[in-house]
N, C-alpha and C. Protein backbone atom coordinates (compact mmCIF):
# COMPACT_ATOMS: atom_id res chain seq x y z
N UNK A 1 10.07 -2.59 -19.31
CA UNK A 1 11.36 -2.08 -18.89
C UNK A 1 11.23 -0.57 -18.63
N UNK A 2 11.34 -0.31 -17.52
CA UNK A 2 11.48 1.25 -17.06
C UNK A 2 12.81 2.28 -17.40
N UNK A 3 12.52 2.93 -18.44
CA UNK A 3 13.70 3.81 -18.83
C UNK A 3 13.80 5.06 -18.61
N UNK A 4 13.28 5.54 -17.32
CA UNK A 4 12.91 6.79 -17.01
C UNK A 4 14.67 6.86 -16.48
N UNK A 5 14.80 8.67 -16.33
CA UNK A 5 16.11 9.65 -16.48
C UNK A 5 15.50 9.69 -15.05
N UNK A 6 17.07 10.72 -14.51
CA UNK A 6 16.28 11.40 -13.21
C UNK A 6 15.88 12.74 -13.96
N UNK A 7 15.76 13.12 -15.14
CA UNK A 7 15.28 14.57 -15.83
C UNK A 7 13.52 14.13 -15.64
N UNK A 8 13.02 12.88 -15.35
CA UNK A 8 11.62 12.29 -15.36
C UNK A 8 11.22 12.56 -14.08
N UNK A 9 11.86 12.34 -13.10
CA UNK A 9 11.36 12.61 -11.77
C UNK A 9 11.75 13.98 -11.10
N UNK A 10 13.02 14.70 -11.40
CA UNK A 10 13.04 15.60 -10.65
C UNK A 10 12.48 17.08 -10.61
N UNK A 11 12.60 17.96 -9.67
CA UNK A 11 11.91 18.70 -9.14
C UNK A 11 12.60 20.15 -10.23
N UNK A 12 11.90 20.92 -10.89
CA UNK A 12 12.39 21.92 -11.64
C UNK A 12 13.24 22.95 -10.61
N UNK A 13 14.38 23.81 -11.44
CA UNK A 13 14.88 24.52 -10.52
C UNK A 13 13.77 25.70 -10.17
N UNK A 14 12.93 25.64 -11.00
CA UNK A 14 12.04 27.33 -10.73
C UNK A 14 11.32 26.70 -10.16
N UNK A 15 10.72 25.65 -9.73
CA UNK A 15 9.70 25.23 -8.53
C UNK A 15 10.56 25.14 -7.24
N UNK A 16 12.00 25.38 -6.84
CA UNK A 16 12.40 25.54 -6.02
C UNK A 16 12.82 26.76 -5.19
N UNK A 17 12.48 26.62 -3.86
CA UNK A 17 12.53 28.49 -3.08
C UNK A 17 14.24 28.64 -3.75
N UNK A 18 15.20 29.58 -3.64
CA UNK A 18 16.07 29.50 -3.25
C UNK A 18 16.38 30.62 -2.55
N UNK A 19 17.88 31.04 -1.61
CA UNK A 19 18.35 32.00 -0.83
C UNK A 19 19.57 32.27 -1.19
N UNK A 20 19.48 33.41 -0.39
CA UNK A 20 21.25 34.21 -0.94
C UNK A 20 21.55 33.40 0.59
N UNK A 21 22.88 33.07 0.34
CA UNK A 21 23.81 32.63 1.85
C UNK A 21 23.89 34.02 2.83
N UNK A 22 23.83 35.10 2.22
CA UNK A 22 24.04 36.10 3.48
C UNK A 22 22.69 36.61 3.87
N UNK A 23 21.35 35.69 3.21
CA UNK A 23 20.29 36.43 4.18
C UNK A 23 20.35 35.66 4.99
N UNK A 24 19.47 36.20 6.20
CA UNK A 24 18.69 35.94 7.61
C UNK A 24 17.95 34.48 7.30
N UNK A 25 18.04 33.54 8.68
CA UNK A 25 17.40 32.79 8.25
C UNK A 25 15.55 32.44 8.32
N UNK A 26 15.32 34.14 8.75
CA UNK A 26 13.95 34.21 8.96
C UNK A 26 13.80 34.27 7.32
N UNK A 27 14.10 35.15 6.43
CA UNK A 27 14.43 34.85 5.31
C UNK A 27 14.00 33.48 4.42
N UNK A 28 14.76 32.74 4.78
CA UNK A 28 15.05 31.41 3.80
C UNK A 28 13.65 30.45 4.90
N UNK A 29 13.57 30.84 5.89
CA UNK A 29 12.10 30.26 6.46
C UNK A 29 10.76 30.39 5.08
N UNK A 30 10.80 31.76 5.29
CA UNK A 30 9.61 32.78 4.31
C UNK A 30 9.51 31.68 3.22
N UNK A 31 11.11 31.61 2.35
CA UNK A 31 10.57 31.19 1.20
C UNK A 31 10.30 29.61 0.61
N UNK A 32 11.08 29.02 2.18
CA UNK A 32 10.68 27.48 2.28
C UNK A 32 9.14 27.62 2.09
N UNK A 33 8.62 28.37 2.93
CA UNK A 33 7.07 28.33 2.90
C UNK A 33 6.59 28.63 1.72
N UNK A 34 6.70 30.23 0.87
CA UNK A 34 6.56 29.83 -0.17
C UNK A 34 6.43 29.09 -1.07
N UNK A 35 7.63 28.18 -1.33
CA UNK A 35 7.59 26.92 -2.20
C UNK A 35 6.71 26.09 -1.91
N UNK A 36 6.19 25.75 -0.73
CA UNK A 36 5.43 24.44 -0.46
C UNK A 36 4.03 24.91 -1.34
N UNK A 37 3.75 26.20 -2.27
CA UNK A 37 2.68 26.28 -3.01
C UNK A 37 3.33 25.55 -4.04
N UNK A 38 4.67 24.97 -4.70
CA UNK A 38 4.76 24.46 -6.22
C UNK A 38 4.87 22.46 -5.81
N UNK A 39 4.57 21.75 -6.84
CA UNK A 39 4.79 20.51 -6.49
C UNK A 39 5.82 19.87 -7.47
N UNK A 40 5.84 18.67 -7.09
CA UNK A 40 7.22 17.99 -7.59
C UNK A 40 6.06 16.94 -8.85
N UNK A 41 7.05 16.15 -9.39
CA UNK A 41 5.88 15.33 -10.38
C UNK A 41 5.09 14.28 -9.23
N UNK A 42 4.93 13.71 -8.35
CA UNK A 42 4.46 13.34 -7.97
C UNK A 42 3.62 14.15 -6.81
N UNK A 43 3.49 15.18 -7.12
CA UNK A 43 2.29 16.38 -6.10
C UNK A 43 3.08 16.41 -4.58
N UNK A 44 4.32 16.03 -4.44
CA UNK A 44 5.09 16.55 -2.92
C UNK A 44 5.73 18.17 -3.23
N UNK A 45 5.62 19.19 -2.45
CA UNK A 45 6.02 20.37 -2.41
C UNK A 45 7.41 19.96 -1.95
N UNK A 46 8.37 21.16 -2.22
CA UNK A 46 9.96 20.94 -2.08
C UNK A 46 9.59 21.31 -0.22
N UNK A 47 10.32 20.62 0.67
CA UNK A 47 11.01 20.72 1.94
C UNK A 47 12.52 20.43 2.44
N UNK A 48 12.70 21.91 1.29
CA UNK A 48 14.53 22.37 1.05
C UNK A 48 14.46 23.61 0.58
N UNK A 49 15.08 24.69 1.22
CA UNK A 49 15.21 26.07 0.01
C UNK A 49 16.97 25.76 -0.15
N UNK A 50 17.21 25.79 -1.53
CA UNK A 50 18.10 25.88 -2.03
C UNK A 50 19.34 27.16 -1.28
N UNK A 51 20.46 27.18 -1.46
CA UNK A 51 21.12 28.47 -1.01
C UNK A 51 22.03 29.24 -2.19
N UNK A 52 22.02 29.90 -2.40
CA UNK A 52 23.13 30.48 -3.99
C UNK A 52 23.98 31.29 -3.08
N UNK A 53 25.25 30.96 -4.05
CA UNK A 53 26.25 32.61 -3.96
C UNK A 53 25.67 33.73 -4.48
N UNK A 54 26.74 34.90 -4.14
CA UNK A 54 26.57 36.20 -4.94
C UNK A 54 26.46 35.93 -6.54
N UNK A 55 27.55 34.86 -7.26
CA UNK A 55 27.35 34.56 -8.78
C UNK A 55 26.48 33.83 -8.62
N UNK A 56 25.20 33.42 -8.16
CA UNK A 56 24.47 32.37 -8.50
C UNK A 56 23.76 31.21 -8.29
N UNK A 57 25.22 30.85 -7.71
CA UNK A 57 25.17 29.48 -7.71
C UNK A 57 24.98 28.70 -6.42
N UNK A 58 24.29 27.37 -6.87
CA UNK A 58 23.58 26.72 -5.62
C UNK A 58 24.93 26.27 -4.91
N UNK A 59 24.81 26.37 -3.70
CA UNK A 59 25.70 25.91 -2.61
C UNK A 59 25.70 25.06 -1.34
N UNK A 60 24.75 25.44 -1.15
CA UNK A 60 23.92 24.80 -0.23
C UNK A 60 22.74 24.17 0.09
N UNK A 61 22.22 23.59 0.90
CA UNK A 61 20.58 23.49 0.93
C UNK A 61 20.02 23.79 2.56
N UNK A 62 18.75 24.09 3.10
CA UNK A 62 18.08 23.97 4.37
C UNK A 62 17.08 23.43 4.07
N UNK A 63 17.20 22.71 4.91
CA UNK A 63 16.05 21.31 4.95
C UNK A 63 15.07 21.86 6.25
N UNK A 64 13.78 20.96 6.65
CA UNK A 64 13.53 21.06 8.06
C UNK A 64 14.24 20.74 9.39
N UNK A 65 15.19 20.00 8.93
CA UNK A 65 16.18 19.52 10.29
C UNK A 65 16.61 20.72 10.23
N UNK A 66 17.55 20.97 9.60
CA UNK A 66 18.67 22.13 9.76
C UNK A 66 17.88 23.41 10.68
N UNK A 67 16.85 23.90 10.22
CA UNK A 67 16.04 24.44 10.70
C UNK A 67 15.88 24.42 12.22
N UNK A 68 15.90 23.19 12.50
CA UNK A 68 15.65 22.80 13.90
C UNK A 68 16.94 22.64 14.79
N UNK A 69 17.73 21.79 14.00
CA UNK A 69 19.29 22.30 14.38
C UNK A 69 19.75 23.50 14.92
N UNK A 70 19.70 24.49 14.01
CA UNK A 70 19.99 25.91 14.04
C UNK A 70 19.52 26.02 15.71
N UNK A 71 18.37 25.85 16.41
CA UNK A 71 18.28 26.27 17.57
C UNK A 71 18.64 25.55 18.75
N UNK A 72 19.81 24.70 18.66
CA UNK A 72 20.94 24.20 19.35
C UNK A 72 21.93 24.40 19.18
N UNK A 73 22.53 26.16 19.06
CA UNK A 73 24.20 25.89 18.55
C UNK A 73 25.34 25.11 18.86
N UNK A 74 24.66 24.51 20.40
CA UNK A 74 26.25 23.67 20.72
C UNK A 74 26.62 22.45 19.90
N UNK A 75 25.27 22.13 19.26
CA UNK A 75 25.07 20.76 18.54
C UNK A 75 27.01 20.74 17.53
N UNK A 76 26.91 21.84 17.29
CA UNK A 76 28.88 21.79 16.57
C UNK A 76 29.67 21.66 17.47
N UNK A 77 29.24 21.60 18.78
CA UNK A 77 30.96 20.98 19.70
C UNK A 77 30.83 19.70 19.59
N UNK A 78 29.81 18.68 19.29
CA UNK A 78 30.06 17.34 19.23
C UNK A 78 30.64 17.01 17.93
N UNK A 79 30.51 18.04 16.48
CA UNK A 79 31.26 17.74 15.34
C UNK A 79 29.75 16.98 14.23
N UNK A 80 30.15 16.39 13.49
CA UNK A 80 28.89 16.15 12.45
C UNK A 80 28.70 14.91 12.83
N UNK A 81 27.58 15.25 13.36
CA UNK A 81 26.26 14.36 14.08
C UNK A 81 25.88 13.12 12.90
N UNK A 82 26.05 13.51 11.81
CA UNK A 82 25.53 12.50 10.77
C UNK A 82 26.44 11.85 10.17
N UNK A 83 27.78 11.99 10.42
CA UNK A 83 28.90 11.08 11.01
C UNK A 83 29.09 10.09 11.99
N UNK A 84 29.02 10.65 12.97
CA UNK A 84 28.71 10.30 14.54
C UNK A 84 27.90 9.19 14.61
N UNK A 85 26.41 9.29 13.66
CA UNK A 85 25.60 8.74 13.52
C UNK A 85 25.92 7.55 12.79
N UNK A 86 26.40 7.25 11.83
CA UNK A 86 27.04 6.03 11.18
C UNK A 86 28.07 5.67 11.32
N UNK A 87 29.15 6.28 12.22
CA UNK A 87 30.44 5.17 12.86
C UNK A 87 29.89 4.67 13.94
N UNK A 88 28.51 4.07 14.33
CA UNK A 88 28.46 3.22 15.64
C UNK A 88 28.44 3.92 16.56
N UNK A 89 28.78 5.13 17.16
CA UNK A 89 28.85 5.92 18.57
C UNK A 89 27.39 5.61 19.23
N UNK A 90 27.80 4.74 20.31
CA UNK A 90 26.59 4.26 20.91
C UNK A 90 25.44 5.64 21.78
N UNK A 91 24.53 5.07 21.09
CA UNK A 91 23.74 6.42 21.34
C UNK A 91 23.48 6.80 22.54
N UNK A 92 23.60 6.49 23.35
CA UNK A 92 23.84 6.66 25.14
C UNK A 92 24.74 7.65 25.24
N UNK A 93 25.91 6.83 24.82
CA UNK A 93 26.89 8.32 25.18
C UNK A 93 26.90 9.30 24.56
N UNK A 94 26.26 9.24 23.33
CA UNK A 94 25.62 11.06 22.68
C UNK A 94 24.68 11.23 23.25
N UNK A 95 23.77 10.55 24.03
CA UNK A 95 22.85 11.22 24.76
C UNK A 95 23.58 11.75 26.07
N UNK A 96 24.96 11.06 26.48
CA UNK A 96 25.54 11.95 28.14
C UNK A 96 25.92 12.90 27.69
N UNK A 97 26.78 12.78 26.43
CA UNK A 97 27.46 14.28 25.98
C UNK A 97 26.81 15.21 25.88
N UNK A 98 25.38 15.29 25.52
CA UNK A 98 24.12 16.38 25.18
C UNK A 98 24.00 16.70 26.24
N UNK A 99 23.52 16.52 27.44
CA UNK A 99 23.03 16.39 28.76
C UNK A 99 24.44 17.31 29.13
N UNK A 100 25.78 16.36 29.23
CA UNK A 100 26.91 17.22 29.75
C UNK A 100 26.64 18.98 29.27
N UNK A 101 26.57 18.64 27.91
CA UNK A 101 26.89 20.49 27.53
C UNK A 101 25.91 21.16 27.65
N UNK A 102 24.95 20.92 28.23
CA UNK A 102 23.71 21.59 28.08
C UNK A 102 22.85 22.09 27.11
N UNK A 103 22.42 20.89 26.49
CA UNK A 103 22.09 21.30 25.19
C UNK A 103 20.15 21.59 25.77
N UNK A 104 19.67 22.23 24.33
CA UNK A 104 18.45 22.63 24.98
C UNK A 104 18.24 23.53 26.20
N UNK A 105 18.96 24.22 26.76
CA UNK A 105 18.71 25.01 27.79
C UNK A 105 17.87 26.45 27.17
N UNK A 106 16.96 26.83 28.22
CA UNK A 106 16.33 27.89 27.78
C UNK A 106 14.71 27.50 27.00
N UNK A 107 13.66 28.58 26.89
CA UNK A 107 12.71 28.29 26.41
C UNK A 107 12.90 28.52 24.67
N UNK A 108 12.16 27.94 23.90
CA UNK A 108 11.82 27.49 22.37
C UNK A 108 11.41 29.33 22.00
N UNK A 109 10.64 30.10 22.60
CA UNK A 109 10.75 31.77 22.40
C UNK A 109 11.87 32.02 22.33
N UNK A 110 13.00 31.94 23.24
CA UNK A 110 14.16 32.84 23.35
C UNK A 110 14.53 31.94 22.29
N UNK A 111 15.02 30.64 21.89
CA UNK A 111 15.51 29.83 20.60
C UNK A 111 14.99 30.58 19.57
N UNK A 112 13.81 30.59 19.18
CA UNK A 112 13.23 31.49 18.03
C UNK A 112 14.00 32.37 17.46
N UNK A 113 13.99 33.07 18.50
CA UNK A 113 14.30 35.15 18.42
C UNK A 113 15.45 35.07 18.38
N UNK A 114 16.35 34.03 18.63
CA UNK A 114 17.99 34.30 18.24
C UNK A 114 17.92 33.69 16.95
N UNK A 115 17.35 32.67 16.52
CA UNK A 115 17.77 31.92 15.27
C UNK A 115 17.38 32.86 14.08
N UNK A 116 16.73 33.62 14.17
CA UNK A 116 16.07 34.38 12.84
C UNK A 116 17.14 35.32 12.52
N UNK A 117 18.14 35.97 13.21
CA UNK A 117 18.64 36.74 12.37
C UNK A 117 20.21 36.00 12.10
N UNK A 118 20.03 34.46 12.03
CA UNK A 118 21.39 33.75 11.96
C UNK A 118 21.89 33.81 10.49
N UNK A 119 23.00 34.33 9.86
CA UNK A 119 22.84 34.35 8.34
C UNK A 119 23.09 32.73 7.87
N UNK A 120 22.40 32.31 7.08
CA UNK A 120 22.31 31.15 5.91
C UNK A 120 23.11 30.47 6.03
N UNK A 121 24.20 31.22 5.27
CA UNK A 121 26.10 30.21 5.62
C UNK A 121 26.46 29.53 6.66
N UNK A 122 25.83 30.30 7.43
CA UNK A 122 26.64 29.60 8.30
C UNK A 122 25.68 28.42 9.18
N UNK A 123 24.59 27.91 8.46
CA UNK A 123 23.47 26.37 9.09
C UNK A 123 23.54 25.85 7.92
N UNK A 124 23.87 26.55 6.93
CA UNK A 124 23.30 25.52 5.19
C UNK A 124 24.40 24.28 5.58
N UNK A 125 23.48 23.36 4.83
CA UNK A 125 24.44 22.17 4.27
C UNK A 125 25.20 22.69 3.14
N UNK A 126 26.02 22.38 3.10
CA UNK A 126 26.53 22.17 2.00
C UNK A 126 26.17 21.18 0.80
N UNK A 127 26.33 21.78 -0.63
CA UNK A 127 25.90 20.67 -1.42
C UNK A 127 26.95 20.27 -2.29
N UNK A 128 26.87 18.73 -2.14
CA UNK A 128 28.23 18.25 -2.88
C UNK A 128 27.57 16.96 -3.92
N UNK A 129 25.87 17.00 -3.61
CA UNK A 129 26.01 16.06 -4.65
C UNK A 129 25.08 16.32 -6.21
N UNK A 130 25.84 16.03 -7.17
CA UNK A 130 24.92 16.64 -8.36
C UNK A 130 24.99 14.96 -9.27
N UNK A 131 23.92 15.13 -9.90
CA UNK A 131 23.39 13.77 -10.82
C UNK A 131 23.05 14.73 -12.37
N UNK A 132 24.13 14.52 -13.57
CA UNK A 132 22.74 14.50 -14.69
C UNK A 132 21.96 13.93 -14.54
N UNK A 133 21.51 14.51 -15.48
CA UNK A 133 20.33 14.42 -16.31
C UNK A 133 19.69 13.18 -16.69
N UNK A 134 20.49 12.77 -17.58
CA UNK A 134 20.15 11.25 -18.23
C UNK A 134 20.37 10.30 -17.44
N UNK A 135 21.16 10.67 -16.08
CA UNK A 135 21.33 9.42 -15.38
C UNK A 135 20.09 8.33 -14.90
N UNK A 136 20.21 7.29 -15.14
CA UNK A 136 19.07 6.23 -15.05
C UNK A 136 19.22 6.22 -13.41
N UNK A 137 17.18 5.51 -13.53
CA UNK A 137 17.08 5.74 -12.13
C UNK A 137 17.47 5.28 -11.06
N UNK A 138 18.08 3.56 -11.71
CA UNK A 138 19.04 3.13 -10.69
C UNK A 138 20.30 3.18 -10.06
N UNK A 139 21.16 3.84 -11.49
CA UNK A 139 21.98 4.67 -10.67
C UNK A 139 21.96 5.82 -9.95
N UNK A 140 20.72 6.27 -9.79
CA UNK A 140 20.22 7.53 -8.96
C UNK A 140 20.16 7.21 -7.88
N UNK A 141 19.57 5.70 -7.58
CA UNK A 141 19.50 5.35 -6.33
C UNK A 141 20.38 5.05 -5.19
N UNK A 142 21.04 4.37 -6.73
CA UNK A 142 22.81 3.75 -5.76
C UNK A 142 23.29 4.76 -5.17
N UNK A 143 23.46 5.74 -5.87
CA UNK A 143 24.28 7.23 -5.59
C UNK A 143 23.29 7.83 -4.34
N UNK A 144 22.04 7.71 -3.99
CA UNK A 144 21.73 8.55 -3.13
C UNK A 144 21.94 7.76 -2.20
N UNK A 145 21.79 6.22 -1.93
CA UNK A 145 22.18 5.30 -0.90
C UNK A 145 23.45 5.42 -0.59
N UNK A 146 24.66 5.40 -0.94
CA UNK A 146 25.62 6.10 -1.15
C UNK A 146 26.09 7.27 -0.32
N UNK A 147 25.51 8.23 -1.24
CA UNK A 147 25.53 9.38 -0.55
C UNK A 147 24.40 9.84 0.99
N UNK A 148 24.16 8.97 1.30
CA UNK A 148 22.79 9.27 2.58
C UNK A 148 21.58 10.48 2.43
N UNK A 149 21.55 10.83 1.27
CA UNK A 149 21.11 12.46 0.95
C UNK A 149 19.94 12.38 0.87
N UNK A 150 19.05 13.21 0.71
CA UNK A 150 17.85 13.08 1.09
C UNK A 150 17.57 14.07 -0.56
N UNK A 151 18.75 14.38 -1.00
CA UNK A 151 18.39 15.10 -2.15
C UNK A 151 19.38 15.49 -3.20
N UNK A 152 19.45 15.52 -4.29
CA UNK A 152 20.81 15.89 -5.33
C UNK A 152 20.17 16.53 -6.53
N UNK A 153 21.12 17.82 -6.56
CA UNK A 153 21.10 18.58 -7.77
C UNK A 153 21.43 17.49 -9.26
N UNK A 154 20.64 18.48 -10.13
CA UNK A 154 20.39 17.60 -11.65
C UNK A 154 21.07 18.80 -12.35
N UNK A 155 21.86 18.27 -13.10
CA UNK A 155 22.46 19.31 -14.00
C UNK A 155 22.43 18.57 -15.32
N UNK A 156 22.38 19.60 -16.50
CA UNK A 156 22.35 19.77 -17.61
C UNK A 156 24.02 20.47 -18.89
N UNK A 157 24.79 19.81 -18.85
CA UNK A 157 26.06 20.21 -19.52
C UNK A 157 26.60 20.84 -18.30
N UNK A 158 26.78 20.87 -17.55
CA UNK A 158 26.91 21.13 -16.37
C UNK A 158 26.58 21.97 -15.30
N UNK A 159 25.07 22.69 -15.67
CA UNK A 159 24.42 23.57 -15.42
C UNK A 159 23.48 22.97 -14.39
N UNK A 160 22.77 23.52 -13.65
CA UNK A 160 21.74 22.71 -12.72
C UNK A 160 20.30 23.40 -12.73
N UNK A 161 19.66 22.63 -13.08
CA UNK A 161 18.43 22.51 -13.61
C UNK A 161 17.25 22.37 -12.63
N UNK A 162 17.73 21.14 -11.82
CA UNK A 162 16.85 20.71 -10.74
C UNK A 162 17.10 20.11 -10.02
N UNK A 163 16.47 19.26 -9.26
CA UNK A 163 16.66 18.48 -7.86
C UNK A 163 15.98 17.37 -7.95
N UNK A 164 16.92 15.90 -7.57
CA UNK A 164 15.73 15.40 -7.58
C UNK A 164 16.24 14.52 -6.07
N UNK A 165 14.53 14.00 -5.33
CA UNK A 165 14.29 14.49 -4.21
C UNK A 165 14.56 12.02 -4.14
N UNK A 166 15.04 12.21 -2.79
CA UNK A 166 14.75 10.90 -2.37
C UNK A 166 13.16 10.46 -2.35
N UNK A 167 12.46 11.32 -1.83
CA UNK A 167 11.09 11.04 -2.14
C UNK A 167 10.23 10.23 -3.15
N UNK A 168 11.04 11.38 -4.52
CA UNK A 168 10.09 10.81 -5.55
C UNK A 168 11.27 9.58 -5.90
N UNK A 169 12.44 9.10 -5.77
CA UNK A 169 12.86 7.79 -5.74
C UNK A 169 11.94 6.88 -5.36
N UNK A 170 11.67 6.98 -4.33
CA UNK A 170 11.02 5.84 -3.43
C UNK A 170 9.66 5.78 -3.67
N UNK A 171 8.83 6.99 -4.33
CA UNK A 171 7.63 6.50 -4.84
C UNK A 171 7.96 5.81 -5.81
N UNK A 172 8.69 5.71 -6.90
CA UNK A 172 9.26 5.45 -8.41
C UNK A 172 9.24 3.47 -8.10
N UNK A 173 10.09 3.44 -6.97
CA UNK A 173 10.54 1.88 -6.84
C UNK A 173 9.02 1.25 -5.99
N UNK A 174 8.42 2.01 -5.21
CA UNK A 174 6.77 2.00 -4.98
C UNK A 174 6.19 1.45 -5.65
N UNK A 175 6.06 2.14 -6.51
CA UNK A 175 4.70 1.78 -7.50
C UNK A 175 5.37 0.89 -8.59
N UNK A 176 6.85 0.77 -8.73
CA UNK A 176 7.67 -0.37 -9.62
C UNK A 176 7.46 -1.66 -9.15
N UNK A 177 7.41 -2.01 -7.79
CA UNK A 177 7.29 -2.92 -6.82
C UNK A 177 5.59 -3.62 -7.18
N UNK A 178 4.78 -2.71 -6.82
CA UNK A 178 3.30 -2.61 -6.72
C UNK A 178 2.92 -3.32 -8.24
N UNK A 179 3.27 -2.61 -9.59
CA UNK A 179 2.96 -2.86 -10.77
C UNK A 179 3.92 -4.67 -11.30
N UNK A 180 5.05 -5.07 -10.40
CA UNK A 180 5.39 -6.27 -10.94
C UNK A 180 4.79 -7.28 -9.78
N UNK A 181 4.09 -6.69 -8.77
CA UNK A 181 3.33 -7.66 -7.76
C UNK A 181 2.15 -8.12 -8.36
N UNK A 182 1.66 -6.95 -9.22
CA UNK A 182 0.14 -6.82 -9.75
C UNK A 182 0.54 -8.06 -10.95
N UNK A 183 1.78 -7.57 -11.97
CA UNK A 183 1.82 -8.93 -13.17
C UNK A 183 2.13 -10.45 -12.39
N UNK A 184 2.62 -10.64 -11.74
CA UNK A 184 2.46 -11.95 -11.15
C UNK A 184 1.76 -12.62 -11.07
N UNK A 185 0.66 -11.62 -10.04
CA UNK A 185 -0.58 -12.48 -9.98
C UNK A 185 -1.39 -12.19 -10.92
N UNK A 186 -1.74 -11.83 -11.92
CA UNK A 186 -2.13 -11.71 -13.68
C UNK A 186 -1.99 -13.04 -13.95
N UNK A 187 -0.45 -13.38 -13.75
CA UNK A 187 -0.55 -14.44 -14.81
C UNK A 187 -1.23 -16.13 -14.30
């Protein structure tokens, strides 16, 4: 019986980059990179820098999409794409609407050189989802299936501690899968 916490799998808060919301996002680039020197328990580097307020506190996250996002601003006249994306909007006609507004216009240099001095706040996700500690790993799962997230803060009395990553979920049910395939044929 597997009684692992998500406090077993997730990612420490000090192995994670984090950013102030009002730096640059050449900035929060730097220290994404940074981080990819610390690893998670299963040896994956974080690909998220966290975002804090002035008090502190985590608020946000940038992922590699967002990143890439950022150098399409019109991508916000269609509204949240990852909405869009799960009410059915047949993907054709988000592909005419893209095409209509001209998305992508211009070379990936000039995209660059504007995106770097974009401040934080205003590309971060927002973060709305937090998991204790002790929460077991299957309700970790439900909740991230659930939530579509690719990642959720771990808090401690209500403090946040760490992250733990869809990743190391899916190795977890991996090798859970793998180890009751292996007793089967044992017996």
């Amino acid at each position: 019986m597997n009684l692992k916490r998500v406090k077993d799998l997730m990612v420490s808060l000090n192995n994670y980059g984090t950013i102030d919301e009002d730096a640059m996002l050449l900035e929060a680039l730097k220290e994404l990179e940074a981080s990819t020197t610390t690893v998670g328990p299963e040896g994956q580097p974080p690909r998220a820098v966290l975002v804090q307020n002035g008090a502190g506190e985590i608020v946000g996250q940038l992922g590699h999409l967002d990143f890439l996002k950022v150098l399409e601003p019109k991508y916000n006249l269609l509204g949240d794409l990852d909405i869009l994306s799960r009410a059915t909007i047949d993907p054709e006609f988000l592909e005419q609407m893209v095409e209509l507004l001209g998305f992508w216009q211009g070379s990936l240099e000039n995209q660059c050189h504007r995106a770097v001095s974009i401040e934080v706040k205003w590309v971060m996700r927002p973060v709305k989802e937090s998991l204790d500690a002790e929460t077991s790993l299957t309700e970790a799962i439900h909740k991230m299936i659930m939530w579509q997230s690719m990642r959720a803060l771990v808090t401690e009395r209500g403090e946040v501690v760490g992250v733990v990553r869809l990743t190391d979920l899916f190795r977890e049910v991996s090798d859970c899968m793998k180890r009751n395939h292996q007793r089967g044929q044992d017996k």
